[in-house]
Protein backbone atom coordinates (compact mmCIF):
# COMPACT_ATOMS: atom_id res chain seq x y z
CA UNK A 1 9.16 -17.76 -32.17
CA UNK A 2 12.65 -18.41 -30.87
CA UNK A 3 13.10 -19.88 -26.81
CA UNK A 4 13.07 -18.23 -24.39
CA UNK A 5 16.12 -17.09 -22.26
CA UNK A 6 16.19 -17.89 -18.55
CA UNK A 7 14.19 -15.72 -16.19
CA UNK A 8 16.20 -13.23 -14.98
CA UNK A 9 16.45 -13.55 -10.78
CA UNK A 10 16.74 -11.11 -8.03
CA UNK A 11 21.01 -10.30 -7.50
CA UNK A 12 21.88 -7.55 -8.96
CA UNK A 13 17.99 -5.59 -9.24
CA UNK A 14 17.27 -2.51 -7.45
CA UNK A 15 14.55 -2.31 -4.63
CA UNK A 16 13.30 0.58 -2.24
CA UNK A 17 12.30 -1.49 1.11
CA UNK A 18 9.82 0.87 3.06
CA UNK A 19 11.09 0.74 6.46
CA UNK A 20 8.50 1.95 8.74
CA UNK A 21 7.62 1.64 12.48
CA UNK A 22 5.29 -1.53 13.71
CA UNK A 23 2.03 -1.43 14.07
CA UNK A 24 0.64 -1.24 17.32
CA UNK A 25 -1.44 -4.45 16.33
CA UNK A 26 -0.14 -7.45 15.96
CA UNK A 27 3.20 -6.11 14.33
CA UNK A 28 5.18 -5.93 11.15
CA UNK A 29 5.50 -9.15 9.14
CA UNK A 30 7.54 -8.12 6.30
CA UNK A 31 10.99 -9.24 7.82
CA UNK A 32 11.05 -12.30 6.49
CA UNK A 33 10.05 -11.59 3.12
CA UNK A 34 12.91 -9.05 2.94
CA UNK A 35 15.21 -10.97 4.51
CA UNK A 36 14.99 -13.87 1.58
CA UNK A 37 15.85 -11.28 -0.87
CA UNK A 38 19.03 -10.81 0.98
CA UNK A 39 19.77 -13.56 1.34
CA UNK A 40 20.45 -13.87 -2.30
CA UNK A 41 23.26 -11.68 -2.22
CA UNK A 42 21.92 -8.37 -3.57
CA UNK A 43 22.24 -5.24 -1.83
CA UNK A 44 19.87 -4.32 0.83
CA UNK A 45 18.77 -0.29 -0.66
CA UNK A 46 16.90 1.19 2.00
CA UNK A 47 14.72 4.57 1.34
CA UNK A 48 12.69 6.37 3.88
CA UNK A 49 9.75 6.10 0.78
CA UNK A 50 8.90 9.88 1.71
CA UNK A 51 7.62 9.94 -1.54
CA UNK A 52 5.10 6.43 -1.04
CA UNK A 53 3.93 8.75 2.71
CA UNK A 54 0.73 10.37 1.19
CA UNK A 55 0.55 11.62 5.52
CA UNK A 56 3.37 14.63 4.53
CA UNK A 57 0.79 15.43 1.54
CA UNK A 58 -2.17 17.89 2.55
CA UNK A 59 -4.53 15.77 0.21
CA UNK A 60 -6.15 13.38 3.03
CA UNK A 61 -9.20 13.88 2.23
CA UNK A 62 -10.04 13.52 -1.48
CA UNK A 63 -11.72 9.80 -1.52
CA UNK A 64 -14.24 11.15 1.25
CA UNK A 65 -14.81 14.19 -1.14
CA UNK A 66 -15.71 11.96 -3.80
CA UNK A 67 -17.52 9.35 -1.96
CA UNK A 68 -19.43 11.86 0.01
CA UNK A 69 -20.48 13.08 -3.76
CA UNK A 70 -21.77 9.95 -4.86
CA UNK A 71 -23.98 8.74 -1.97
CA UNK A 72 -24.94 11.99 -0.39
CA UNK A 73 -28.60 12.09 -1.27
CA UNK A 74 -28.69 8.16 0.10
CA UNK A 75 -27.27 9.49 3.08
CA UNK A 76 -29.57 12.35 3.75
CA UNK A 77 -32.47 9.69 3.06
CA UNK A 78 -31.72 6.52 4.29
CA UNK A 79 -28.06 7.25 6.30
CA UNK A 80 -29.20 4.69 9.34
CA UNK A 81 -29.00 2.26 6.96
CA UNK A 82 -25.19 2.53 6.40
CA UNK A 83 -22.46 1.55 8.18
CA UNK A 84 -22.10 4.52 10.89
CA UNK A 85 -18.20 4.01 10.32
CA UNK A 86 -18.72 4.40 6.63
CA UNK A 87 -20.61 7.11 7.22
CA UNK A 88 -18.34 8.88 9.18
CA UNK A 89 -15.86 8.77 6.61
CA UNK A 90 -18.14 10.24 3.68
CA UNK A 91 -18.70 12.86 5.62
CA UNK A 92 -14.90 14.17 6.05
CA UNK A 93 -15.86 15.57 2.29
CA UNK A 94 -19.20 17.11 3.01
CA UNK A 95 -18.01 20.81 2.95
CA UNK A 96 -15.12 20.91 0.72
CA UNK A 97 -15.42 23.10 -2.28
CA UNK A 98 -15.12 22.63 -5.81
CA UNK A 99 -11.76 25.02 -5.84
CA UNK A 100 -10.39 22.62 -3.09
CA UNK A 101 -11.08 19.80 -4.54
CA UNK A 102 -9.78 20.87 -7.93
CA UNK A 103 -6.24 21.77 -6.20
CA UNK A 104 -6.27 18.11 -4.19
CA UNK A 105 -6.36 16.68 -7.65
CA UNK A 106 -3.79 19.23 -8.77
CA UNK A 107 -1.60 18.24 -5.57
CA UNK A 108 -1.59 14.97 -6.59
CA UNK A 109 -0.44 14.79 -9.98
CA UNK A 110 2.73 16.59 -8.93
CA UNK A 111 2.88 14.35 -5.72
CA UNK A 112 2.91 11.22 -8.49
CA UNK A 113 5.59 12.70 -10.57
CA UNK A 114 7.72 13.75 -7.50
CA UNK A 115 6.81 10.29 -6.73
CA UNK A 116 8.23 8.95 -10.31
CA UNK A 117 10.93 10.59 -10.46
CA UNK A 118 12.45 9.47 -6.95
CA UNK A 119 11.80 5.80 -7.80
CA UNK A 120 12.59 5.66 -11.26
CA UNK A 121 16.17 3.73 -10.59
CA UNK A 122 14.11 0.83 -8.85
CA UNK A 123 12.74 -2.47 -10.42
CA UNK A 124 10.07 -2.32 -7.28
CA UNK A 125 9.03 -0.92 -4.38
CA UNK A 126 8.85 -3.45 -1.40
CA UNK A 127 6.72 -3.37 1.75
CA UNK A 128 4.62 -5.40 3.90
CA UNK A 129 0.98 -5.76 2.19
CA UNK A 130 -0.40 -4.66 5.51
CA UNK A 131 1.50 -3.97 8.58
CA UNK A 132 0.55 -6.09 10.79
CA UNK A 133 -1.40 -9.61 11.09
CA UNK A 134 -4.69 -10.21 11.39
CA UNK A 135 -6.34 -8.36 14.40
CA UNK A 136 -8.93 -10.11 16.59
CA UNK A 137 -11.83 -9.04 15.27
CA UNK A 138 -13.99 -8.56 18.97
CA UNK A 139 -11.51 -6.32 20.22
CA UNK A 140 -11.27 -4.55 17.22
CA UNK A 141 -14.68 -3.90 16.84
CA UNK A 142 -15.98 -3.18 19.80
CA UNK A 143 -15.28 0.68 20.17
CA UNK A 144 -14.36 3.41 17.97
CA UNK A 145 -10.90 4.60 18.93
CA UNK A 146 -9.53 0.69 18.27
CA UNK A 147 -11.44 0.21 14.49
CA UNK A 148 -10.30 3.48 13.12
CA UNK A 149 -6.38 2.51 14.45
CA UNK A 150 -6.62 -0.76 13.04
CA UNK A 151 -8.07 0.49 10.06
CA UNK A 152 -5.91 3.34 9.34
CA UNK A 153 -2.81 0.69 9.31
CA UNK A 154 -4.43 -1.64 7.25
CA UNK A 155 -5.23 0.56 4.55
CA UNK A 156 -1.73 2.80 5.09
CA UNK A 157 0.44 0.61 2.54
CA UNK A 158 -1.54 -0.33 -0.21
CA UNK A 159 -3.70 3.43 0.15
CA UNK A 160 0.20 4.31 -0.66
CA UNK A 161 0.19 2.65 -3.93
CA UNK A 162 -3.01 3.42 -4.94
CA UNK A 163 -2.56 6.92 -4.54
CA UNK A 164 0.67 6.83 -6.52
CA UNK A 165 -1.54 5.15 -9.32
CA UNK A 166 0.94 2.41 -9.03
CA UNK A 167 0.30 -1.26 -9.62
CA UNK A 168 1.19 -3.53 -7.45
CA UNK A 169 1.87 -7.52 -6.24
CA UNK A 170 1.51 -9.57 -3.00
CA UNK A 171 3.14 -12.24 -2.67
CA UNK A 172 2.17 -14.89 1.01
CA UNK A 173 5.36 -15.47 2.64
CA UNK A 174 4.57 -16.58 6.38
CA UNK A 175 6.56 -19.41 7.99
CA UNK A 176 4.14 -22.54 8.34
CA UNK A 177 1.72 -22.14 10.94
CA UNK A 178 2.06 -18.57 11.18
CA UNK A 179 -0.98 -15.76 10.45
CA UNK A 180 -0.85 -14.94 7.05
CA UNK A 181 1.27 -12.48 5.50
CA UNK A 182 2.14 -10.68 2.25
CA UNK A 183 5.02 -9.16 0.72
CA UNK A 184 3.74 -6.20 -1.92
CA UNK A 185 5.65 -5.17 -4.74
CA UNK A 186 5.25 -2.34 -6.77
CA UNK A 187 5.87 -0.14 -9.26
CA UNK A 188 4.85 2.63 -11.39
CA UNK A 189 1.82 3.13 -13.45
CA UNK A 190 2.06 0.87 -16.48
CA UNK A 191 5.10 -0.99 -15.66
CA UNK A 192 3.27 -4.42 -14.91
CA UNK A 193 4.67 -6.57 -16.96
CA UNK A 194 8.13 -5.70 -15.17
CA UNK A 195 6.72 -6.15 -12.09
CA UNK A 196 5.46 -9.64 -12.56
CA UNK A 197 8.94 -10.49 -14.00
CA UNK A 198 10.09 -9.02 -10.58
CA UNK A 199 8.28 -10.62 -8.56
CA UNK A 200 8.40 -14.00 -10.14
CA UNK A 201 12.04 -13.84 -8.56
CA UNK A 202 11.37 -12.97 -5.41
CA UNK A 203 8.68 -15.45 -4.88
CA UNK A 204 11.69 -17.89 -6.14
CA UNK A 205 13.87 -16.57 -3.15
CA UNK A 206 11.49 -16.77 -0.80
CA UNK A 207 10.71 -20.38 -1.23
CA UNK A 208 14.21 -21.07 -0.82
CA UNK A 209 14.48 -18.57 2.54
């Protein structure tokens, strides 16, 4: 086979940078990561990513539904043995009918086209990995109310892509000595061989950020 051509690099792609609030824990760590992107020159394209915000979609609930499905003789019999957190989120789908459930599934398919079609222009889909750094784990833990906050953020981005049926990259770009912190990527379904190629060029930039 012939050589290889040159990698292509980051000036002149297309990105959508989700640009969401902080997290009440810790904060947002994606600045940086975005910011060495920039600093190559391209053009900063913002989007609200209303489409990545599975929140303005009714279909919150379908993982409980199906894990509430799989383990809900196990929790009938032996439910002190899971995690009572776990547990609590199973049980969001005990309840839900078959119709419902059928439509969630429905909801989504059109939610991942919408979701296609709106990001289609883009080489990738940028975001902080999680929003925020690593929360102490005491203070986290020790109630209710402060596990489920902290959870719900760490799970918000990446629940985004998943949902989508995207695939997806994170890359660690923390300054020395700081917590660490990732920098996803994504795309569509299927498209990770572009993404790779993508994000081969940002971890470039952000070495030299």
């Amino acid at each position: 086979r012939g050589a290889r051509g040159p990698e292509p690099g980051i000036t002149g792609r297309r990105r959508a940078v989700g640009r969401r609030r902080r997290g009440p824990v810790g904060g947002a760590e994606g600045g940086r990561g975005t910011a060495g992107c920039t600093a190559m020159g391209e053009p900063a394209l913002r989007t609200l990513m209303q489409w990545l915000d599975p929140a303005r979609s009714p279909v919150l609930v379908q993982l409980p539904v199906e894990a509430y499905a799989a383990h809900r003789h196990r929790l009938a019999t032996d439910g002190d043995r899971f995690d009572q957190r776990v547990a609590q989120r199973m049980a969001l789908g005990q309840g839900v009918s078959a119709a419902d459930y059928l439509t969630m599934i429905d909801q989504r398919h059109a939610w991942i086209g919408r979701s296609n079609q709106a990001l289609q222009s883009f080489d990738a889909v940028i975001c902080p990995t999680v929003p925020m750094v690593a929360p102490a784990i005491d203070a986290t833990c020790a109630s209710d109310a402060p596990f489920f906050a902290a959870n719900r953020l760490l799970l918000r981005n990446t629940f985004a892509i998943n949902y989508w049926d995207g695939c997806a990259i994170s890359l660690p770009c923390q300054a020395p000595g700081d917590l660490p912190v990732g920098l996803m990527l994504a795309r569509a379904n299927g498209h990770d061989a572009e993404l790779l190629g993508v994000a081969k060029a940002v971890e470039t930039a952000l070495a030299g950020a």
